[in-house]
Protein backbone atom coordinates (compact mmCIF):
# COMPACT_ATOMS: atom_id res chain seq x y z
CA UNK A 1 45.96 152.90 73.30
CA UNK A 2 48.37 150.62 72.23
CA UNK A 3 47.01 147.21 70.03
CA UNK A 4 48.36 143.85 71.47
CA UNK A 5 48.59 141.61 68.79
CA UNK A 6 48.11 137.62 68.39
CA UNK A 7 51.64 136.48 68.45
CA UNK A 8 53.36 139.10 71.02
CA UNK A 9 49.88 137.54 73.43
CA UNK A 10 50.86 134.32 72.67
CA UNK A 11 54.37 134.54 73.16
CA UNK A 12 53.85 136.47 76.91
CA UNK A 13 51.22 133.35 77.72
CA UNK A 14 54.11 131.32 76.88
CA UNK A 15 56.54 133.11 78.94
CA UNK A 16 54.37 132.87 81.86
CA UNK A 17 53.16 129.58 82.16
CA UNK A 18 56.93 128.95 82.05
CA UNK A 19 58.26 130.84 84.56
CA UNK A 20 55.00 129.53 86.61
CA UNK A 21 55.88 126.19 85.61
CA UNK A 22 59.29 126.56 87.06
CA UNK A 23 58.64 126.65 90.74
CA UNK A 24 55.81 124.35 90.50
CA UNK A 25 57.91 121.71 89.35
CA UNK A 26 61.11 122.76 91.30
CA UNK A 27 59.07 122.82 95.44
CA UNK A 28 58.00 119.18 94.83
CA UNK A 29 61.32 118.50 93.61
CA UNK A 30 62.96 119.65 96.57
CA UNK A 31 60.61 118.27 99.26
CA UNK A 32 60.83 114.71 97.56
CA UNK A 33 64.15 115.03 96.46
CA UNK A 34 63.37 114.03 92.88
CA UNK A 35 66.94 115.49 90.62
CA UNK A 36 64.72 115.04 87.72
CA UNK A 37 61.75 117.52 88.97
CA UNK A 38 64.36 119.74 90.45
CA UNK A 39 65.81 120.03 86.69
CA UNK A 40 62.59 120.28 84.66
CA UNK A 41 61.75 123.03 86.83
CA UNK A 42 64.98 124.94 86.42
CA UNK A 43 65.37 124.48 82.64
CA UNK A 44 61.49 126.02 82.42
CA UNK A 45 62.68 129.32 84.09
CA UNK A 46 65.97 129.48 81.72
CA UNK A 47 64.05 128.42 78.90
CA UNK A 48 61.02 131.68 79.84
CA UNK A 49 64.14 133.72 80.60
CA UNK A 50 65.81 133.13 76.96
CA UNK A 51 62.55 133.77 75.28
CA UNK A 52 61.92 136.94 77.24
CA UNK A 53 65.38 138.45 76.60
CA UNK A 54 65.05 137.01 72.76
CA UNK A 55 61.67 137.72 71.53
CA UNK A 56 61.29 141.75 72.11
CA UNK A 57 57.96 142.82 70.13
């Protein structure tokens, strides 16, 4: 059984609240046509991307 530690946890929480984040804020973007929303949500899902591909425990 393998051990999951306290940072590699906290980094995958991170990751996924991100890429959860993303399409939350991009929907309500589209719908209202907000540029702003539309952005926040796509620089969440590069920004969980980038951290996935960087951070490999």
């Amino acid at each position: 059984m393998t051990v999951t530690w306290g940072p590699d946890r906290g980094v995958r929480r991170t990751t996924l609240a991100l890429a959860a984040a993303g399409p939350a804020l991009i929907a309500p973007g589209l719908i209202v046509g907000s540029w702003w929303l539309i952005g926040a949500g796509v620089w969440a899902v590069i920004v969980a991307i980038v951290i996935e591909l960087v951070y490999r425990p």
